[in-house]
C-alpha atoms as a PDB file:
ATOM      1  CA  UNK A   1     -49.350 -92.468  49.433  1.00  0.00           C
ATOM      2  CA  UNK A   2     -50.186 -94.500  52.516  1.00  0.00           C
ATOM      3  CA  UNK A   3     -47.818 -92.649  54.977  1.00  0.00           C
ATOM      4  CA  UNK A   4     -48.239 -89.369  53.364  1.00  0.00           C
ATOM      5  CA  UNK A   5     -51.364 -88.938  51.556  1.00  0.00           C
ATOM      6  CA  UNK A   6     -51.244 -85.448  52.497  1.00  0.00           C
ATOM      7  CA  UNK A   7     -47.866 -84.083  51.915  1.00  0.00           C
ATOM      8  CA  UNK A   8     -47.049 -82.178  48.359  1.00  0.00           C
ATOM      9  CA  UNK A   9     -45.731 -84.436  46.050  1.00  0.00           C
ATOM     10  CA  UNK A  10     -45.372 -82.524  42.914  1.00  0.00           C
ATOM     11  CA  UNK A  11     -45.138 -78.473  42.237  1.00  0.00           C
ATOM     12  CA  UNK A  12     -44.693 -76.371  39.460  1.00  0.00           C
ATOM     13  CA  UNK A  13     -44.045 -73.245  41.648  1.00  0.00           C
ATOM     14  CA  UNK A  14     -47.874 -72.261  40.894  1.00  0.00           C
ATOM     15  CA  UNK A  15     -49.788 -75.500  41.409  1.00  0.00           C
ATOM     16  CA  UNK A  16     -49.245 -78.405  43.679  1.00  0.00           C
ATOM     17  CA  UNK A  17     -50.391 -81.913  44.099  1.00  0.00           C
ATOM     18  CA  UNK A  18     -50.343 -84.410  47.008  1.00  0.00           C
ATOM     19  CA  UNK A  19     -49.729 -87.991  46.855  1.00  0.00           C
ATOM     20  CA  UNK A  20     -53.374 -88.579  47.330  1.00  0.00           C
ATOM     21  CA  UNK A  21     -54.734 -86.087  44.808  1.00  0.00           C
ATOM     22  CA  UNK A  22     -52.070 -87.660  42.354  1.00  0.00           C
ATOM     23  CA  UNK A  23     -53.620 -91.153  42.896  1.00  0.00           C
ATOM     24  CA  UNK A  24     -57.279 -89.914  42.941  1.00  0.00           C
ATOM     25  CA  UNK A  25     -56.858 -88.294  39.988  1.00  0.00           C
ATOM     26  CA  UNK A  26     -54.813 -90.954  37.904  1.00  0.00           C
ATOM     27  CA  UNK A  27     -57.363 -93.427  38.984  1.00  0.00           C
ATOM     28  CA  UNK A  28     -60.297 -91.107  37.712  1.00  0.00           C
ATOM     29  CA  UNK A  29     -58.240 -90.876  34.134  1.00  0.00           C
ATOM     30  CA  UNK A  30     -57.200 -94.920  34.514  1.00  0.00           C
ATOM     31  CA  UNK A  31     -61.137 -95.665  34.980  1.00  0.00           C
ATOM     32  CA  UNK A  32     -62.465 -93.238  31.918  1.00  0.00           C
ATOM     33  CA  UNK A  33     -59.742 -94.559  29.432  1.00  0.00           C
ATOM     34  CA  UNK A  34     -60.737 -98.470  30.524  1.00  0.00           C
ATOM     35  CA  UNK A  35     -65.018 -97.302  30.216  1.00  0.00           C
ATOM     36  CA  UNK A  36     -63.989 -95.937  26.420  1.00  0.00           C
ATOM     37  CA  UNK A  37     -62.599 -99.687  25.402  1.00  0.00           C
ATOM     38  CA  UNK A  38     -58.678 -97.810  25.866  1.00  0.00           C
ATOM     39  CA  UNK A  39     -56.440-100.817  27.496  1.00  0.00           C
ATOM     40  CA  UNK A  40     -53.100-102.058  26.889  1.00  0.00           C
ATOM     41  CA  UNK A  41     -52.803 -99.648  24.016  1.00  0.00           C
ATOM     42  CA  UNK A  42     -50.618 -96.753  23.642  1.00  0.00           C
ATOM     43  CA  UNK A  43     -51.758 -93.401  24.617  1.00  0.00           C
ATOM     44  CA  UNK A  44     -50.597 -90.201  24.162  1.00  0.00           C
ATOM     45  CA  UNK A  45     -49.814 -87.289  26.771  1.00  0.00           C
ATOM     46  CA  UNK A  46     -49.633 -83.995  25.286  1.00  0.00           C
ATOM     47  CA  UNK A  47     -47.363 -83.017  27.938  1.00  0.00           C
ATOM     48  CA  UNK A  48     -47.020 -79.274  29.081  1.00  0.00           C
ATOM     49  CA  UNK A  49     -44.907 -79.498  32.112  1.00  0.00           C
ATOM     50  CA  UNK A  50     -47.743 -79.050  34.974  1.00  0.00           C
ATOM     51  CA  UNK A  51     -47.861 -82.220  37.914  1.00  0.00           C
ATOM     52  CA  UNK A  52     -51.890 -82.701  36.068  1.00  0.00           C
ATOM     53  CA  UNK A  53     -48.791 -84.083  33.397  1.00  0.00           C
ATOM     54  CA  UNK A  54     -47.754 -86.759  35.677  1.00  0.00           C
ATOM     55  CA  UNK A  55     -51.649 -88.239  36.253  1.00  0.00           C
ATOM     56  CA  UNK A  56     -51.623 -88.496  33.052  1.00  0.00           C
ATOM     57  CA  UNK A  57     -48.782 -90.674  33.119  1.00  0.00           C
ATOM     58  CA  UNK A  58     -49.950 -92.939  35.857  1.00  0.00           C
ATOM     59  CA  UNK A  59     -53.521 -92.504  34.781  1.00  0.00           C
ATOM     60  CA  UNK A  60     -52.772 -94.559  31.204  1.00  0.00           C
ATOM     61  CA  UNK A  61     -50.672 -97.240  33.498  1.00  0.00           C
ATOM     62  CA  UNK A  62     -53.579 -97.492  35.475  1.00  0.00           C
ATOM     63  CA  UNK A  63     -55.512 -98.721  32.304  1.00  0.00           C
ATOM     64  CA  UNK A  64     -53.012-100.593  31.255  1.00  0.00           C
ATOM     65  CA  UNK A  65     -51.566 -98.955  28.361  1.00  0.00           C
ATOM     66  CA  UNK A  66     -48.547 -97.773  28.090  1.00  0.00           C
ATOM     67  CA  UNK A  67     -47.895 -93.746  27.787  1.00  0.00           C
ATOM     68  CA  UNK A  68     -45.479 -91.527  25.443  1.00  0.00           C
ATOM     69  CA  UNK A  69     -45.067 -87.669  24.931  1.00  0.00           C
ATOM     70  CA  UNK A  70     -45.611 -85.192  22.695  1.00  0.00           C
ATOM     71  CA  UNK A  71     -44.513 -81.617  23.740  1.00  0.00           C
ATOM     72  CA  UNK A  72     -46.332 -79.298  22.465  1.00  0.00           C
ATOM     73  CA  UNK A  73     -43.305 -77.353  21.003  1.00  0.00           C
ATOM     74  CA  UNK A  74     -42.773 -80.730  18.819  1.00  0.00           C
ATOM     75  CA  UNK A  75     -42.847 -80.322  15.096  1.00  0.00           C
ATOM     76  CA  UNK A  76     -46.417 -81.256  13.557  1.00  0.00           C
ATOM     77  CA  UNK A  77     -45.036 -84.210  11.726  1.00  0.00           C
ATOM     78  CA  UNK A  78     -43.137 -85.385  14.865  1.00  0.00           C
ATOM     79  CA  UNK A  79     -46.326 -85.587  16.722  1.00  0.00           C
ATOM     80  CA  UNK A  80     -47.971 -87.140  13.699  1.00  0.00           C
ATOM     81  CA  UNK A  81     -45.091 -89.810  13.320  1.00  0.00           C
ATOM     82  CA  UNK A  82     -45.184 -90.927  16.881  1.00  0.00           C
ATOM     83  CA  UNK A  83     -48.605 -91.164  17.276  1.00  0.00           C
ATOM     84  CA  UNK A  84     -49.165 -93.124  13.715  1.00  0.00           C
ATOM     85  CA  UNK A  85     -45.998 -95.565  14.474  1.00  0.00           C
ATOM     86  CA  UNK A  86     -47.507 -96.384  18.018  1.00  0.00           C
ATOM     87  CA  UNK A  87     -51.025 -96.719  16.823  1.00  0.00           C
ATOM     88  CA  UNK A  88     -52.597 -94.459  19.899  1.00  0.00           C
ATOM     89  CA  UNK A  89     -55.961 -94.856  20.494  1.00  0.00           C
ATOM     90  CA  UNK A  90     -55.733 -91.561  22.834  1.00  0.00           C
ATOM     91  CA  UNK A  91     -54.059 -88.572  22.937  1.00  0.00           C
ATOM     92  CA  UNK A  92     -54.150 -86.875  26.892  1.00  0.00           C
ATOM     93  CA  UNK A  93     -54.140 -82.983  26.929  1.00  0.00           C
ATOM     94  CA  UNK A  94     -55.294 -80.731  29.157  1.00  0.00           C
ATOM     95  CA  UNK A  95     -57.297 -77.497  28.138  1.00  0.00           C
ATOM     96  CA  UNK A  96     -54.286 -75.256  27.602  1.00  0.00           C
ATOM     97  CA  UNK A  97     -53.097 -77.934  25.009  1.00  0.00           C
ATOM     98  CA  UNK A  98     -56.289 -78.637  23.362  1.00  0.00           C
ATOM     99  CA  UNK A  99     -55.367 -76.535  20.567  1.00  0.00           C
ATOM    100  CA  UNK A 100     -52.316 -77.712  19.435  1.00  0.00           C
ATOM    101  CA  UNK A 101     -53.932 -80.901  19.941  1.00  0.00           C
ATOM    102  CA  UNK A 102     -56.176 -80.542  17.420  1.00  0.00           C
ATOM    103  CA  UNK A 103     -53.434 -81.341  14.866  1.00  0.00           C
ATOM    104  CA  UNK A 104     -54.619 -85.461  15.495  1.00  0.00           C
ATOM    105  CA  UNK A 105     -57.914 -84.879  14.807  1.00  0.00           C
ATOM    106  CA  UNK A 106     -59.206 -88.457  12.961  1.00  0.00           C
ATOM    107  CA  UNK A 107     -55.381 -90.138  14.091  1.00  0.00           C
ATOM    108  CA  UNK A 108     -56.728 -90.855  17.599  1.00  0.00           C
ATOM    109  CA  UNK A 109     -59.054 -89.549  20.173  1.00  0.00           C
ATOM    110  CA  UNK A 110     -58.617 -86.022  21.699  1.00  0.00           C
ATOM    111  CA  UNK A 111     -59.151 -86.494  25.612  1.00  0.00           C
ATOM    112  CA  UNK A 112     -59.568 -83.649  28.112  1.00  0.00           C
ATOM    113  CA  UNK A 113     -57.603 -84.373  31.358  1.00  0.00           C
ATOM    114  CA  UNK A 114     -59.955 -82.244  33.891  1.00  0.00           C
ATOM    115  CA  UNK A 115     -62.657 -83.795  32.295  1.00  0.00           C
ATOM    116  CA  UNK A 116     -61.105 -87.217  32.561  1.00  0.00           C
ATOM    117  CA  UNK A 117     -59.547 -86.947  36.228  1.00  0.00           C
ATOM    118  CA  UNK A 118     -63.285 -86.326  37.633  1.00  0.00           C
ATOM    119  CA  UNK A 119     -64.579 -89.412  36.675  1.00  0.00           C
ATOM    120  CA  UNK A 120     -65.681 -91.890  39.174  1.00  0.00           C
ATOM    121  CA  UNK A 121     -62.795 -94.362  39.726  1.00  0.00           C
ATOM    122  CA  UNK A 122     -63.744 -97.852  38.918  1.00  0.00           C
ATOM    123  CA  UNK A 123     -60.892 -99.488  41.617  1.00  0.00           C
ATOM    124  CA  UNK A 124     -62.602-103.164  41.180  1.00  0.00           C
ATOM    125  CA  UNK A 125     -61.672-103.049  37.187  1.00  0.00           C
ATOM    126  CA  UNK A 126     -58.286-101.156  38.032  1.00  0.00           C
ATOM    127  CA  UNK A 127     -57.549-103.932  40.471  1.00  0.00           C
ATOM    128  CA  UNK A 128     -58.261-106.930  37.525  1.00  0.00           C
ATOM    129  CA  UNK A 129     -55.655-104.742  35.328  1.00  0.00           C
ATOM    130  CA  UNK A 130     -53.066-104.749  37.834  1.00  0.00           C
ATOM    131  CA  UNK A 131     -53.221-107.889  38.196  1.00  0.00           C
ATOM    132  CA  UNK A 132     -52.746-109.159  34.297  1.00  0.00           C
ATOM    133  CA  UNK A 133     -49.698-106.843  34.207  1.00  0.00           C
ATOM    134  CA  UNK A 134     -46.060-108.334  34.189  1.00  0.00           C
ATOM    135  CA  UNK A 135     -42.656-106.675  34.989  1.00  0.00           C
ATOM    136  CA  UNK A 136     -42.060-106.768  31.666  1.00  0.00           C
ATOM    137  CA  UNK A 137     -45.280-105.129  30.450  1.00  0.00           C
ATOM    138  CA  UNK A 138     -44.518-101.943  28.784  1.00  0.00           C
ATOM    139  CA  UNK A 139     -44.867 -98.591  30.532  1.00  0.00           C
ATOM    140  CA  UNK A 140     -43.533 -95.824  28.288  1.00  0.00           C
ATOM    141  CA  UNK A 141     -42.007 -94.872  24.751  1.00  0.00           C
ATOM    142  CA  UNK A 142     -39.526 -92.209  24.690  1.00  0.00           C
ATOM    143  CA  UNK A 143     -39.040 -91.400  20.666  1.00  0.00           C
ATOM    144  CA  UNK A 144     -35.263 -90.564  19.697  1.00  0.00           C
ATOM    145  CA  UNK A 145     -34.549 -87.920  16.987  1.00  0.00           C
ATOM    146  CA  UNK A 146     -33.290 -90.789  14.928  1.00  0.00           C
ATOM    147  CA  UNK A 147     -29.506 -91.011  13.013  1.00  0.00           C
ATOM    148  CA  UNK A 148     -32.202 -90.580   9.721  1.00  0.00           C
ATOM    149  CA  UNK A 149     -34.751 -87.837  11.092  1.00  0.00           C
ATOM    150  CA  UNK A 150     -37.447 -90.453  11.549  1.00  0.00           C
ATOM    151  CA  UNK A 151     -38.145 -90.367  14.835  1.00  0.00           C
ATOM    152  CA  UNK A 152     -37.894 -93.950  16.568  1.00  0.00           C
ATOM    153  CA  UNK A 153     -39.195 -95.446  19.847  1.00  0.00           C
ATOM    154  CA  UNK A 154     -37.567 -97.396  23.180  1.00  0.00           C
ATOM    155  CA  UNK A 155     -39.725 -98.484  24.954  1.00  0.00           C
ATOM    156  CA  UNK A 156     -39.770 -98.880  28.755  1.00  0.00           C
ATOM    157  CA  UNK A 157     -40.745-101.891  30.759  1.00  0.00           C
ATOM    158  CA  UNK A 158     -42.412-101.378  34.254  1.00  0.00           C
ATOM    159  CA  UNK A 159     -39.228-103.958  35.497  1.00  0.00           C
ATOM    160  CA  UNK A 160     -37.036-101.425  33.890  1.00  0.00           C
ATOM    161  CA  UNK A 161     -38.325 -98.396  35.909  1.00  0.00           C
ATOM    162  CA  UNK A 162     -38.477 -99.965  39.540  1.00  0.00           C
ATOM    163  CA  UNK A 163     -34.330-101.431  38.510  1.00  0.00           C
ATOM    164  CA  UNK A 164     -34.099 -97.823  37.768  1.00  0.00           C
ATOM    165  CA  UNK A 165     -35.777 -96.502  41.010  1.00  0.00           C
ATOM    166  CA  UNK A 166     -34.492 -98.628  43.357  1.00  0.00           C
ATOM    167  CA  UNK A 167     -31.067 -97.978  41.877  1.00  0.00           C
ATOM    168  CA  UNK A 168     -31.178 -93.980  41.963  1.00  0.00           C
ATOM    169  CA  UNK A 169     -32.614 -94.609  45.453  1.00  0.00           C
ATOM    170  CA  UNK A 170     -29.660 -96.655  46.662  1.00  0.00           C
ATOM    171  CA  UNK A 171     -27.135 -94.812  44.960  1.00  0.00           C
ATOM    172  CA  UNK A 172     -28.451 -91.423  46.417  1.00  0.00           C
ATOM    173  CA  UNK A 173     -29.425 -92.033  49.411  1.00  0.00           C
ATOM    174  CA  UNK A 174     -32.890 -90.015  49.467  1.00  0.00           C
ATOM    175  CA  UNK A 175     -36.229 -90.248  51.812  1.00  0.00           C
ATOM    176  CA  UNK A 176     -39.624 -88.623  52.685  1.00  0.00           C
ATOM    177  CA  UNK A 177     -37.965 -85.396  53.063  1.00  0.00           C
ATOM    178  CA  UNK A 178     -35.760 -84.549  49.771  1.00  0.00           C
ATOM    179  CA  UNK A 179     -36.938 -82.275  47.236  1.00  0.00           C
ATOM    180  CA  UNK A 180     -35.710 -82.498  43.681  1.00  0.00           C
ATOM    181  CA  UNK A 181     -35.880 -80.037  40.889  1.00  0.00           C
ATOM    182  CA  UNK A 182     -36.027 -80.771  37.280  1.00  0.00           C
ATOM    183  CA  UNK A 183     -35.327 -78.600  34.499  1.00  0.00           C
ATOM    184  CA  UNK A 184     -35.544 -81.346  31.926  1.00  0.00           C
ATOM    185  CA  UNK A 185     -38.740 -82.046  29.543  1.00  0.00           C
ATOM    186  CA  UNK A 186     -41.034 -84.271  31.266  1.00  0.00           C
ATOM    187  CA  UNK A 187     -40.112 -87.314  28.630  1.00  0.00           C
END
């Protein structure tokens, strides 16, 4: 972000963000989620796969929660599994989802990301949260299918994802100017 705020960091082929919009935005939806009491909880991302999907991510690590997904192609009681075993407070969508979303109605709170990513960032109380977090704090659930059709969740530590990162890094030998494409789910 600081040596290239302006240079396109994620594109779906029809919409693009930069690494400064990204962190704008996150810190918008990390800001609303800590005004409505929502920290260190999980939240939901009702993830269509659209780079708003990815602020959504960071926007919940931002308040200190930790994130999973629910596709919206998911089987109701899938989505109604994960979100009841992880006890979300929130469930992240954005207006194309809102719909299917409705499915949670009374299981957790139904939050509109471009409502969410134009609220005033509150960096002071973003900057206390950072601070209480730990490598080992969690950062995201990804639910198996399960060996008996329950689904079940791993979760991810932020340590976890940078061993990760700075592995793939090392190992592939990437910098500013690699692109990658992904045809996998967003999870």
């Amino acid at each position: 972000v600081s040596r290239y705020p302006d240079k396109v960091a994620l594109s779906d082929g029809v919409d693009s963000l930069t690494f400064s919009e990204i962190v704008r935005k996150a810190q918008a939806l990390g800001s609303a989620l800590l005004e409505k009491g929502i920290s260190g909880q999980a939240v939901a991302v009702l993830a269509d796969k659209h780079p708003d999907t990815v602020c959504a991510f960071w926007g919940a690590l931002y308040a200190g929660c930790f994130y999973f997904c629910i596709e919206p192609e998911m089987p109701d009681l899938r989505i109604l599994s994960a979100v009841e075993k992880t006890r979300a407070k929130a469930v992240i969508c954005r207006k194309k989802t809102l719909d299917r979303a409705r499915i949670l109605s009374g299981r957790a709170e139904i939050l509109c990301f471009e409502e969410l990513s134009e609220h005033a960032a509150d960096t002071e109380a973003l900057r206390r949260i950072r601070e209480q977090h730990i490598d080992q704090s969690p950062a995201y659930i990804v639910f198996t299918s399960g060996s008996t059709g329950e689904p079940k969740g791993v979760c991810a530590s932020h340590r976890s994802v940078i061993d990760y990162c700075d592995a793939l890094c090392k190992t592939l030998g990437f910098d500013e100017n690699t692109v990658f494409g992904n045809q996998a789910p967003l999870y």
